[in-house]
PDB file of N, CA and C in Angstrom:
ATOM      1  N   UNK A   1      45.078   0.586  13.361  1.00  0.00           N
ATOM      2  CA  UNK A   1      44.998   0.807  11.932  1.00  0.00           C
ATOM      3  C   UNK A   1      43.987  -0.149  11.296  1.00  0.00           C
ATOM      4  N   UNK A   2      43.783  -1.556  11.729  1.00  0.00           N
ATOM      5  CA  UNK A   2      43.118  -1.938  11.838  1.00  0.00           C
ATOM      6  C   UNK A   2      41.358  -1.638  12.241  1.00  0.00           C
ATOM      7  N   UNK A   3      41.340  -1.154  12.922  1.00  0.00           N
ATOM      8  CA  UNK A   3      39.629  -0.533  12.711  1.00  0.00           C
ATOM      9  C   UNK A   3      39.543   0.379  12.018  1.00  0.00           C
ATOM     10  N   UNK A   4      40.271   1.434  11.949  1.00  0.00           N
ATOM     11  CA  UNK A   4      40.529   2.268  10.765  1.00  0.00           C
ATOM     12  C   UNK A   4      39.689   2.200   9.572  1.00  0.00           C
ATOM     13  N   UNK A   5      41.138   0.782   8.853  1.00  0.00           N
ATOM     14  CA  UNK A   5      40.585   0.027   7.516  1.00  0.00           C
ATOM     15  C   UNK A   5      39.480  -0.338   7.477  1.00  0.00           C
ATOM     16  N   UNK A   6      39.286  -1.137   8.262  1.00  0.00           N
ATOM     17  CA  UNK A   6      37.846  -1.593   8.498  1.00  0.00           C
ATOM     18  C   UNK A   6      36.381  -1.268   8.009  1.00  0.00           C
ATOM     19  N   UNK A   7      36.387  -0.193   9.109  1.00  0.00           N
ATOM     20  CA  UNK A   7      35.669   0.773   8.975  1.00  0.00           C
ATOM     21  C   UNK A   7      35.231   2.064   7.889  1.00  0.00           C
ATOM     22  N   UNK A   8      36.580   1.974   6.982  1.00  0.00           N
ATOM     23  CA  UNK A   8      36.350   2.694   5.875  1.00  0.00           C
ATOM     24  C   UNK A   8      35.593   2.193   4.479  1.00  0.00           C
ATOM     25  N   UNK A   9      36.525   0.560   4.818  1.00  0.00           N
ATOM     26  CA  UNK A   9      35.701  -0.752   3.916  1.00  0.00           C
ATOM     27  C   UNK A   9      34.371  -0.676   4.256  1.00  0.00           C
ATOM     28  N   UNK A  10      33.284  -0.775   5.122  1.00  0.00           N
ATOM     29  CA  UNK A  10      32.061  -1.063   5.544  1.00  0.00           C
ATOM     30  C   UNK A  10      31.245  -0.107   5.072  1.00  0.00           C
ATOM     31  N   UNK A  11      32.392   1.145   4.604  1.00  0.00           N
ATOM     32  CA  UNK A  11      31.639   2.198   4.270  1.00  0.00           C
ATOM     33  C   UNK A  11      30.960   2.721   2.954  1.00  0.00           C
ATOM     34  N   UNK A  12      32.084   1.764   2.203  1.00  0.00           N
ATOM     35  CA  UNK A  12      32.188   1.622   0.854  1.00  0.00           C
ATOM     36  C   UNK A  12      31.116   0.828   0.042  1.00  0.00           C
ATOM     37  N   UNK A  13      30.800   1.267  -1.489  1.00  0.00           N
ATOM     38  CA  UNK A  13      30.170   0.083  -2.199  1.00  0.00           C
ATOM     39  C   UNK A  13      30.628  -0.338  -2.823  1.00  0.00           C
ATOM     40  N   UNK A  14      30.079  -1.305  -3.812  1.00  0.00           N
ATOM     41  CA  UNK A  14      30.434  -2.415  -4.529  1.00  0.00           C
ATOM     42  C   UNK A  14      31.025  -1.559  -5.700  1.00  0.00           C
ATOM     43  N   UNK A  15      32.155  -1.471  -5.940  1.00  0.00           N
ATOM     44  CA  UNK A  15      32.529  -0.541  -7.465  1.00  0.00           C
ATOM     45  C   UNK A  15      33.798   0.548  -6.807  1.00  0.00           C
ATOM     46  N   UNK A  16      33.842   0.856  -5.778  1.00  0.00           N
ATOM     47  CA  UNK A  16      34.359   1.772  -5.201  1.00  0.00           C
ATOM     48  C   UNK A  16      35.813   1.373  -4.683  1.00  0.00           C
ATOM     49  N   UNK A  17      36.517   1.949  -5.051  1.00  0.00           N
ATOM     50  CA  UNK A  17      38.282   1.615  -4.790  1.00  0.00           C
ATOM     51  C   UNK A  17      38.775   2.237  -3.271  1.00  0.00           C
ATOM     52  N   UNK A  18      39.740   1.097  -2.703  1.00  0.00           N
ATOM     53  CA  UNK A  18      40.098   1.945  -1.418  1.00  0.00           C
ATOM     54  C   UNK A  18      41.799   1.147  -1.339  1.00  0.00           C
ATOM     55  N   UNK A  19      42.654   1.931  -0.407  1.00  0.00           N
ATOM     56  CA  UNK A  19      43.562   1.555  -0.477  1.00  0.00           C
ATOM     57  C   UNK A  19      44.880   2.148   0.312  1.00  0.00           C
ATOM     58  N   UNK A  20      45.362   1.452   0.870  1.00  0.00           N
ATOM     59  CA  UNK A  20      46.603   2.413   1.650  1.00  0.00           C
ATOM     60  C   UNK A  20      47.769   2.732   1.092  1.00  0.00           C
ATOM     61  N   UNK A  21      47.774   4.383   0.950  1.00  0.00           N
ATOM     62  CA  UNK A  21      48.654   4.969   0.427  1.00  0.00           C
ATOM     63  C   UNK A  21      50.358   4.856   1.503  1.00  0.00           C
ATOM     64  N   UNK A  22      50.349   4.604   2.272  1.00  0.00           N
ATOM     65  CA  UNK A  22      51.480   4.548   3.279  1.00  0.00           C
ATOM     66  C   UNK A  22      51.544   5.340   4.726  1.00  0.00           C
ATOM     67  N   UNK A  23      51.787   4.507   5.423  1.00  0.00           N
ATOM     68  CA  UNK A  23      51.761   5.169   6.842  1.00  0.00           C
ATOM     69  C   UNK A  23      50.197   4.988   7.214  1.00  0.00           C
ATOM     70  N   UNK A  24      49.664   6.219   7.748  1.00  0.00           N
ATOM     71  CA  UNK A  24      48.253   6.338   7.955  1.00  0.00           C
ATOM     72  C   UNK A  24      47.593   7.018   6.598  1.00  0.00           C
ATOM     73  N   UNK A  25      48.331   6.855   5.667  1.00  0.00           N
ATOM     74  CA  UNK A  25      47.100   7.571   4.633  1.00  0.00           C
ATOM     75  C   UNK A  25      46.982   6.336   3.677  1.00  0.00           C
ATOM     76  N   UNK A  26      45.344   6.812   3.496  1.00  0.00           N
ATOM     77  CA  UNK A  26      44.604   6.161   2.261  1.00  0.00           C
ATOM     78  C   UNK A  26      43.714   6.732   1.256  1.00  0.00           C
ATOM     79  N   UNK A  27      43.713   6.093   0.414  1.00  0.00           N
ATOM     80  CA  UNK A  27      43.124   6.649  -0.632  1.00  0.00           C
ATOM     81  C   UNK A  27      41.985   5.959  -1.636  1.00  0.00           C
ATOM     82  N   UNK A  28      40.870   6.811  -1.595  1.00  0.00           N
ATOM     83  CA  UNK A  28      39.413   6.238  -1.992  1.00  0.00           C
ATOM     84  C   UNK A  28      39.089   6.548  -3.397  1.00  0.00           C
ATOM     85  N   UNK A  29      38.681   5.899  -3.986  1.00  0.00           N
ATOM     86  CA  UNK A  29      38.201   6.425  -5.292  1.00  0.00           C
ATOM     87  C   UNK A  29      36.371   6.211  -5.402  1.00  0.00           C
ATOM     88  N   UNK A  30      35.956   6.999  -5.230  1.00  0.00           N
ATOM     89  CA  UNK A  30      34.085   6.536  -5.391  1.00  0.00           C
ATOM     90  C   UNK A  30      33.461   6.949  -7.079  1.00  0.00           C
ATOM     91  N   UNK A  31      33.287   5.993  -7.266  1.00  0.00           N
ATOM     92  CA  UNK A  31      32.764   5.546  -8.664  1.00  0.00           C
ATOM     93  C   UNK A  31      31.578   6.261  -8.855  1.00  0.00           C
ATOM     94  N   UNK A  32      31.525   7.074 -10.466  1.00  0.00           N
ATOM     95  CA  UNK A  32      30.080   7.542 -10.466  1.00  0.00           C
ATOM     96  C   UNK A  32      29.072   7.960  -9.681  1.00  0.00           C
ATOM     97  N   UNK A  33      30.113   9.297  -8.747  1.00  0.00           N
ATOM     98  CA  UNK A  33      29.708   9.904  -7.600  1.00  0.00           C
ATOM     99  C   UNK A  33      29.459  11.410  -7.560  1.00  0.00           C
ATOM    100  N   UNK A  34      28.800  12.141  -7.588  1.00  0.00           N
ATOM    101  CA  UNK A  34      28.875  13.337  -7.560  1.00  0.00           C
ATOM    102  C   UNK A  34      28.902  14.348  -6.590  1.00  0.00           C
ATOM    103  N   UNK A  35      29.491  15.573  -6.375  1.00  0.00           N
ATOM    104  CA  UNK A  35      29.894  16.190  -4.892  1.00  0.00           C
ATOM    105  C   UNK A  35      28.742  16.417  -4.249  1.00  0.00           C
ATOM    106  N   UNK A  36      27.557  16.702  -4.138  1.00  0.00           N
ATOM    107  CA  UNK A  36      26.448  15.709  -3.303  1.00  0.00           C
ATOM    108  C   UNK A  36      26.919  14.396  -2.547  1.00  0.00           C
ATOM    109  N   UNK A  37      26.615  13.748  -3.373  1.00  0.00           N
ATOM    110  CA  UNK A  37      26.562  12.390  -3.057  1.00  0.00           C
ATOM    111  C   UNK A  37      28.415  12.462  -2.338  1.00  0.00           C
ATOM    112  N   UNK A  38      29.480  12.813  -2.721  1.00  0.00           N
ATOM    113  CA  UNK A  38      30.345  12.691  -2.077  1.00  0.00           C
ATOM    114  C   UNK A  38      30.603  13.350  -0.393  1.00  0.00           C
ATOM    115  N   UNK A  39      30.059  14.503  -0.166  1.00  0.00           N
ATOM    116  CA  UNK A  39      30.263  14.872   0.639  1.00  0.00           C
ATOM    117  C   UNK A  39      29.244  14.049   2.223  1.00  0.00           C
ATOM    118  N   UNK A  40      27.860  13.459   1.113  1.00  0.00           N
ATOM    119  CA  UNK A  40      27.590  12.778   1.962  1.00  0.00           C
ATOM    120  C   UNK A  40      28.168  11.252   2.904  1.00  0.00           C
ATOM    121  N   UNK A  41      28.410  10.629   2.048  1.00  0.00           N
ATOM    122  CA  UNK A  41      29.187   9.411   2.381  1.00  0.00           C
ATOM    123  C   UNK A  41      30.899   9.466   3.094  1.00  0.00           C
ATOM    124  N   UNK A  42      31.318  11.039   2.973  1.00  0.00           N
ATOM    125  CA  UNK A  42      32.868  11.370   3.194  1.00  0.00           C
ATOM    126  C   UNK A  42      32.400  11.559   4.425  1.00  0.00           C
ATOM    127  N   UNK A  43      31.444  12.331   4.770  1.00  0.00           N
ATOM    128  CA  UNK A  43      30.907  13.165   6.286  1.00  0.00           C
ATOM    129  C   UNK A  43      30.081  11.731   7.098  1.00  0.00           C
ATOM    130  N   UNK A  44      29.655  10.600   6.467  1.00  0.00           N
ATOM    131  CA  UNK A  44      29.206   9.160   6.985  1.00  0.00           C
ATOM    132  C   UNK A  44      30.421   8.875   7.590  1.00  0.00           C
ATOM    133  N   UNK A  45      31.292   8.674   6.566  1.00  0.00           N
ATOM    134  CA  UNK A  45      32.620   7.622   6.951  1.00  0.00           C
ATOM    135  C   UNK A  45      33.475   8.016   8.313  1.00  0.00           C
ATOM    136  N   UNK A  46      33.359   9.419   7.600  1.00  0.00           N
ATOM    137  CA  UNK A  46      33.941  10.188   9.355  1.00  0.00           C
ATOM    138  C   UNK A  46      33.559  10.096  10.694  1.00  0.00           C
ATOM    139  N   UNK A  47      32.057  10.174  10.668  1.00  0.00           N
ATOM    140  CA  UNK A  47      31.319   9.901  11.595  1.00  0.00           C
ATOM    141  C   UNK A  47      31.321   8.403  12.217  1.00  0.00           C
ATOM    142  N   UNK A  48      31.733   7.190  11.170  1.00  0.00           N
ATOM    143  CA  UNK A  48      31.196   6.124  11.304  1.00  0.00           C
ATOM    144  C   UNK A  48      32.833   5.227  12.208  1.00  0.00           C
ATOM    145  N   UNK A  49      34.280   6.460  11.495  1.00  0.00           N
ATOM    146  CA  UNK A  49      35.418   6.541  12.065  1.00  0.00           C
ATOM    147  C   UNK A  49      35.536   6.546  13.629  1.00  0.00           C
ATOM    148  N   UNK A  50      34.960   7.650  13.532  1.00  0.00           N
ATOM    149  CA  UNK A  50      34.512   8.522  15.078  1.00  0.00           C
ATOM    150  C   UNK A  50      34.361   7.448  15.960  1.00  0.00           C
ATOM    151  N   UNK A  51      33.019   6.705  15.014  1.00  0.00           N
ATOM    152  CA  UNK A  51      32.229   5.789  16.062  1.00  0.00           C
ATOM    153  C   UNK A  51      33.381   4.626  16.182  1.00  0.00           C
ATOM    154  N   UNK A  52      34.366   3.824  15.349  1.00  0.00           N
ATOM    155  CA  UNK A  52      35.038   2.558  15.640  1.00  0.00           C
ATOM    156  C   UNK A  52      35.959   2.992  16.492  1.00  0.00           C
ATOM    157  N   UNK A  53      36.311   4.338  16.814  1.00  0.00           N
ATOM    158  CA  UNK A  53      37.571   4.415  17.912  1.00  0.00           C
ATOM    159  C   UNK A  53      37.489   4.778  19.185  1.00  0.00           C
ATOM    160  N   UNK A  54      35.766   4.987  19.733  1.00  0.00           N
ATOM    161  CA  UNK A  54      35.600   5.818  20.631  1.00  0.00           C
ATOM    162  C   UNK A  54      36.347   5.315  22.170  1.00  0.00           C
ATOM    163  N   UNK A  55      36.384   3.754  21.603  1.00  0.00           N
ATOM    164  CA  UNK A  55      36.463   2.950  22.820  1.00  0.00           C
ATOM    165  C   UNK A  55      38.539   2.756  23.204  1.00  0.00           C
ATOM    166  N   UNK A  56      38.859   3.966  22.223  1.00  0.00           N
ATOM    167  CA  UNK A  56      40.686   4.245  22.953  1.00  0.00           C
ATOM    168  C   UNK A  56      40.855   4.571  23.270  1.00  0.00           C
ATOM    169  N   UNK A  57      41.786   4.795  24.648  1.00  0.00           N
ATOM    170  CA  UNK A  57      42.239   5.741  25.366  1.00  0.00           C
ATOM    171  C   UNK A  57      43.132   6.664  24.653  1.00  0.00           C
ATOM    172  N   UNK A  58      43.500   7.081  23.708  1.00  0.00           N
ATOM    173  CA  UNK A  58      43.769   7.856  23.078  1.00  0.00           C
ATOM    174  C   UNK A  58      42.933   9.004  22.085  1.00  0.00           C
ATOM    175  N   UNK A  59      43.818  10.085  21.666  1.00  0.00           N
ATOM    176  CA  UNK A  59      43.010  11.116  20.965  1.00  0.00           C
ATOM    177  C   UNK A  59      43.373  10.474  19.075  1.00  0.00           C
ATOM    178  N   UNK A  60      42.569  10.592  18.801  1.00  0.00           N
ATOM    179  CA  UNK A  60      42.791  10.167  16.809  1.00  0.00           C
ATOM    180  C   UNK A  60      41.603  11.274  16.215  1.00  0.00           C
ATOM    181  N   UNK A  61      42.695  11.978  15.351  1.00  0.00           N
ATOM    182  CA  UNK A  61      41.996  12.993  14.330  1.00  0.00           C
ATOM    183  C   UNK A  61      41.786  11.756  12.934  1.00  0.00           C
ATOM    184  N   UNK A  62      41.043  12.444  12.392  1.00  0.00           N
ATOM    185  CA  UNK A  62      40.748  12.247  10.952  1.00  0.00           C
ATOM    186  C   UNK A  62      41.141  13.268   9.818  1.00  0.00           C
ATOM    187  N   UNK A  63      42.198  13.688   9.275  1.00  0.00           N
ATOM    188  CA  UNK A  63      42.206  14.752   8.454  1.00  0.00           C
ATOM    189  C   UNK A  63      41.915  14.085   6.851  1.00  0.00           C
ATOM    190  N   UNK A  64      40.895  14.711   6.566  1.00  0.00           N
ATOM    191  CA  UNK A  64      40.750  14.084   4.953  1.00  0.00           C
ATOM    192  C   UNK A  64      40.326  14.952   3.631  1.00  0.00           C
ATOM    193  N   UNK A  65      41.194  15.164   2.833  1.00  0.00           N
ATOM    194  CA  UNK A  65      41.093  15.493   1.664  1.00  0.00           C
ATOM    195  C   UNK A  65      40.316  15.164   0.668  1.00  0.00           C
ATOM    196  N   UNK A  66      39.553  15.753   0.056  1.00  0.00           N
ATOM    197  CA  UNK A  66      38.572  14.777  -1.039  1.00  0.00           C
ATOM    198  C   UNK A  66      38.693  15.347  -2.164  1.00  0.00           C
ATOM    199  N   UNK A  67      38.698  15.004  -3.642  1.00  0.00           N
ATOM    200  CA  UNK A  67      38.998  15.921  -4.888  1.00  0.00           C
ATOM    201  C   UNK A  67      37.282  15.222  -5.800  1.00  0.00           C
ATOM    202  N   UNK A  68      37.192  15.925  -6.635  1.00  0.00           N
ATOM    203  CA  UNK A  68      35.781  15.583  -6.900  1.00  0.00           C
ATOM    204  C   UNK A  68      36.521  16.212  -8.781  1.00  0.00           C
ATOM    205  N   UNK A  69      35.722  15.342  -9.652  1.00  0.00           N
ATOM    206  CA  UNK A  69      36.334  15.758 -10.893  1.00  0.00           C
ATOM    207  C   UNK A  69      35.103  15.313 -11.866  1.00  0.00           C
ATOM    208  N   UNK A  70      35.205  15.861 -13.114  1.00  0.00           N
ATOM    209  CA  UNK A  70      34.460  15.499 -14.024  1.00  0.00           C
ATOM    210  C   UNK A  70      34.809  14.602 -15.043  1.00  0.00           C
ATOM    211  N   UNK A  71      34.293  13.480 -14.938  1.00  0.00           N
ATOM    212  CA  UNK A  71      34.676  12.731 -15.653  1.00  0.00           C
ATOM    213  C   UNK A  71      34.913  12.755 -17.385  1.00  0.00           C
ATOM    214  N   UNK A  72      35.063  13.864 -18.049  1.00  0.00           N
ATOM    215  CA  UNK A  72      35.019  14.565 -19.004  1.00  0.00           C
ATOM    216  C   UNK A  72      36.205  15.657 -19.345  1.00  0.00           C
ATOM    217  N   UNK A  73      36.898  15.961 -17.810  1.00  0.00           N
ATOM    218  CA  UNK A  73      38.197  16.430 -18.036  1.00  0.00           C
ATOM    219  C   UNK A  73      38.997  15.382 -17.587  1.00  0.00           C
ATOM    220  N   UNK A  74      39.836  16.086 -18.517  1.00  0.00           N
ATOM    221  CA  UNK A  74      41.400  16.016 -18.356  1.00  0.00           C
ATOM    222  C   UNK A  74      42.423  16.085 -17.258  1.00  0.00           C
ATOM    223  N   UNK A  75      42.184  14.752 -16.725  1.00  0.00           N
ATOM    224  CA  UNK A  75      43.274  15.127 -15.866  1.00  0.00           C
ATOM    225  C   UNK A  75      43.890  13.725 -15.354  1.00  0.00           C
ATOM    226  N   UNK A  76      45.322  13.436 -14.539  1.00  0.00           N
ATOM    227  CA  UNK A  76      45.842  12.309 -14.373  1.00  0.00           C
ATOM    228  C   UNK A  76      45.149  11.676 -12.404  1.00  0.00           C
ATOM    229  N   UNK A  77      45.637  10.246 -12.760  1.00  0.00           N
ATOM    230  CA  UNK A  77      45.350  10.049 -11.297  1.00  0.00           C
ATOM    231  C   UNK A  77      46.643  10.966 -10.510  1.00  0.00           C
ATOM    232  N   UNK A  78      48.050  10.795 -10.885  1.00  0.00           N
ATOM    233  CA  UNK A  78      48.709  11.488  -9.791  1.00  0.00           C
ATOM    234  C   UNK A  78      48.320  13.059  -9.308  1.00  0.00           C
ATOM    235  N   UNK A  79      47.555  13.413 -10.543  1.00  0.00           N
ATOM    236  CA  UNK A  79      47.072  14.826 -10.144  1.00  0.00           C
ATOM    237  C   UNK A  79      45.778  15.120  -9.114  1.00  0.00           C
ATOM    238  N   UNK A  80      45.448  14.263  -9.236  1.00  0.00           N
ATOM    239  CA  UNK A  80      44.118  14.189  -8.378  1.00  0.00           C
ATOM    240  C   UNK A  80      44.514  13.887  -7.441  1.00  0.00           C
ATOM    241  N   UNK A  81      45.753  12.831  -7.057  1.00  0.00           N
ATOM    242  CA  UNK A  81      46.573  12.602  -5.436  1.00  0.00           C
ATOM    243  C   UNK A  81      47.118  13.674  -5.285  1.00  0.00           C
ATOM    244  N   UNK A  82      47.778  14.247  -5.615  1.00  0.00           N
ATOM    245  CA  UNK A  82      48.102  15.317  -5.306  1.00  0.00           C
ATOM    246  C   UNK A  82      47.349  16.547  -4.998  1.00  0.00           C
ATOM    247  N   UNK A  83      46.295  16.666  -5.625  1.00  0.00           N
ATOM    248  CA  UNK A  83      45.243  17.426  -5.185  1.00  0.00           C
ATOM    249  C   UNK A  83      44.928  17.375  -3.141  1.00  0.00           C
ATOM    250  N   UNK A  84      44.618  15.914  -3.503  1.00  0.00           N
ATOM    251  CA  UNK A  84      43.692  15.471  -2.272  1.00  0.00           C
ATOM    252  C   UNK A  84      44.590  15.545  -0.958  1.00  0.00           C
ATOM    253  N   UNK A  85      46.281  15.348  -1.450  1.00  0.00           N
ATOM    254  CA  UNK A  85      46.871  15.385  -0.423  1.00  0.00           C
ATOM    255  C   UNK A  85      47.592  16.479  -0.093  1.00  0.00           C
ATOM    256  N   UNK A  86      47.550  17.309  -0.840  1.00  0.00           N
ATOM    257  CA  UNK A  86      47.798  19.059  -0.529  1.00  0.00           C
ATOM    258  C   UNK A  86      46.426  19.317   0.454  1.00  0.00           C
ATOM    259  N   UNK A  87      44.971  18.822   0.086  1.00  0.00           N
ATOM    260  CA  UNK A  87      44.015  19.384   0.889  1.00  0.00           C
ATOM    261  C   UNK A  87      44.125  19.208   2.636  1.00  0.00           C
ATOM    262  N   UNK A  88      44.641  17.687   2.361  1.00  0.00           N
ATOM    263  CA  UNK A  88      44.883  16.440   3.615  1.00  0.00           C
ATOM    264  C   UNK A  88      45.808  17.409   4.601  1.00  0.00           C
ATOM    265  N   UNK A  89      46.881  17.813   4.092  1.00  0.00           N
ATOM    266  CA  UNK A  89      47.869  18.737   4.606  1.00  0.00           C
ATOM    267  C   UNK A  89      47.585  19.987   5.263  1.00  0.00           C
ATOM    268  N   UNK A  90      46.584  20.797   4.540  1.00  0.00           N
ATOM    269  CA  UNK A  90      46.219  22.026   4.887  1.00  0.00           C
ATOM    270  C   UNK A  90      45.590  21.684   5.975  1.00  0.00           C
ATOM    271  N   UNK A  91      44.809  20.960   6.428  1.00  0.00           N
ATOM    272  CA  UNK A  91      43.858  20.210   7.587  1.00  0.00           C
ATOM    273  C   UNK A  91      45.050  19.787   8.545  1.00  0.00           C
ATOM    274  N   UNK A  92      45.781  19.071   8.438  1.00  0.00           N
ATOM    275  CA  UNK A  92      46.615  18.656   9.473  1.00  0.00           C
ATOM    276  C   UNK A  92      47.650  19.811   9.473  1.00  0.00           C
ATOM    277  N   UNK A  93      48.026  20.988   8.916  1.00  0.00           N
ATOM    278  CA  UNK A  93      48.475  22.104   9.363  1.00  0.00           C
ATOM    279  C   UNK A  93      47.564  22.936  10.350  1.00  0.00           C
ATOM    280  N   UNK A  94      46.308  22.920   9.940  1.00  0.00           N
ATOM    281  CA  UNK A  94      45.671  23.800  11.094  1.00  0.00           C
ATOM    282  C   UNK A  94      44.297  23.306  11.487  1.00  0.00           C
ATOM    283  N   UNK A  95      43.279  23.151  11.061  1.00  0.00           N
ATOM    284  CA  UNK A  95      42.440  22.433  12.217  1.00  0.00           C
ATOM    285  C   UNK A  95      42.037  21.424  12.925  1.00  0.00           C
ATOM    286  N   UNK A  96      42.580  20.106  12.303  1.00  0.00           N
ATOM    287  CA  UNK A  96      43.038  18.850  12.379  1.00  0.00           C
ATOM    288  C   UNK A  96      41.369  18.455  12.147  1.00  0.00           C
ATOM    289  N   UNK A  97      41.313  17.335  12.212  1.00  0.00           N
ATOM    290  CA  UNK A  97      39.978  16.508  12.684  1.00  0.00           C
ATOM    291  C   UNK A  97      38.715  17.196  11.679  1.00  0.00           C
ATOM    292  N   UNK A  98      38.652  16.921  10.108  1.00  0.00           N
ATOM    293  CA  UNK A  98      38.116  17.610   9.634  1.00  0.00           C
ATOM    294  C   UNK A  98      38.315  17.282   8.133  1.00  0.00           C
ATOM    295  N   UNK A  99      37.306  17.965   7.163  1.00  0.00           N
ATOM    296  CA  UNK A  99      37.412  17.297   5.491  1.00  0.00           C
ATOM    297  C   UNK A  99      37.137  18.658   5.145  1.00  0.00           C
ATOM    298  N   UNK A 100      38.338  18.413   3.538  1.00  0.00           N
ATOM    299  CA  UNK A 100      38.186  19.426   3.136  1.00  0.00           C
ATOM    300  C   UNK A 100      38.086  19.064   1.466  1.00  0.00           C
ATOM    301  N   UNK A 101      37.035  19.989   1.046  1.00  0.00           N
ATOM    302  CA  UNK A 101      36.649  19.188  -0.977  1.00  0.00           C
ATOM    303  C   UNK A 101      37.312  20.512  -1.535  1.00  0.00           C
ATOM    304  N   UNK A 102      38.121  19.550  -2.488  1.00  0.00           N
ATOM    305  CA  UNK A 102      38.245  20.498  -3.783  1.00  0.00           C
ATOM    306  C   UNK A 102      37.874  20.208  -4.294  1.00  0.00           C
ATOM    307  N   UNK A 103      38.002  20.914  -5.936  1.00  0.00           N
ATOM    308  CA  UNK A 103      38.028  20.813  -7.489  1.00  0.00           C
ATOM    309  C   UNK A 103      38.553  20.731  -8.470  1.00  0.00           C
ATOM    310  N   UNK A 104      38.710  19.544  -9.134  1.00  0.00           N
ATOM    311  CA  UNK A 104      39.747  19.746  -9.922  1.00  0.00           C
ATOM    312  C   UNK A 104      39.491  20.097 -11.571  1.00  0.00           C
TER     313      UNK A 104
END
């Protein structure tokens, strides 16, 4: 869990919120980001995941949810967790190892 964290931190910039939601989930907030720019750095981090675990003898998926919003609506943080972790879910129901963006 430890390289995990790590590795998600390294990924991050200066402004950008990260944090463990419980168990194996966490939760990112990227500052003044737009779904461009998000999908790039979500599809980095994964990759960069990939790369800190290669060296386990074990199998580790990544299932990750991402919600993307306008800073102009209306809406709460629990709604946006909830967003991201309904997405998180649908991924670890069926293809595992994989990101999926909504909209909120």
């Amino acid at each position: 869990m430890i390289e995990v964290a790590s590795s998600i931190k390294a990924s991050l910039r200066e402004g950008d919120l990260f944090g463990r939601m419980g168990g194996d989930e966490f939760a990112i907030l990227l500052h003044h980001t737009d779904e461009a720019q998000a999908k790039v750095m979500i599809t980095r981090m994964k990759d960069n995941l990939n790369s800190s675990i290669v060296h386990l003898k074990t199998k580790v998926t990544f299932s990750i949810g991402v919600v993307s919003y306008k800073a102009d609506k209306q809406t709460s943080v629990d709604n946006l967790l909830a967003l991201a972790d309904s997405a998180m879910y649908s991924i670890k129901h069926s293809t595992k190892n994989a990101i999926k963006f909504v909209y909120a």
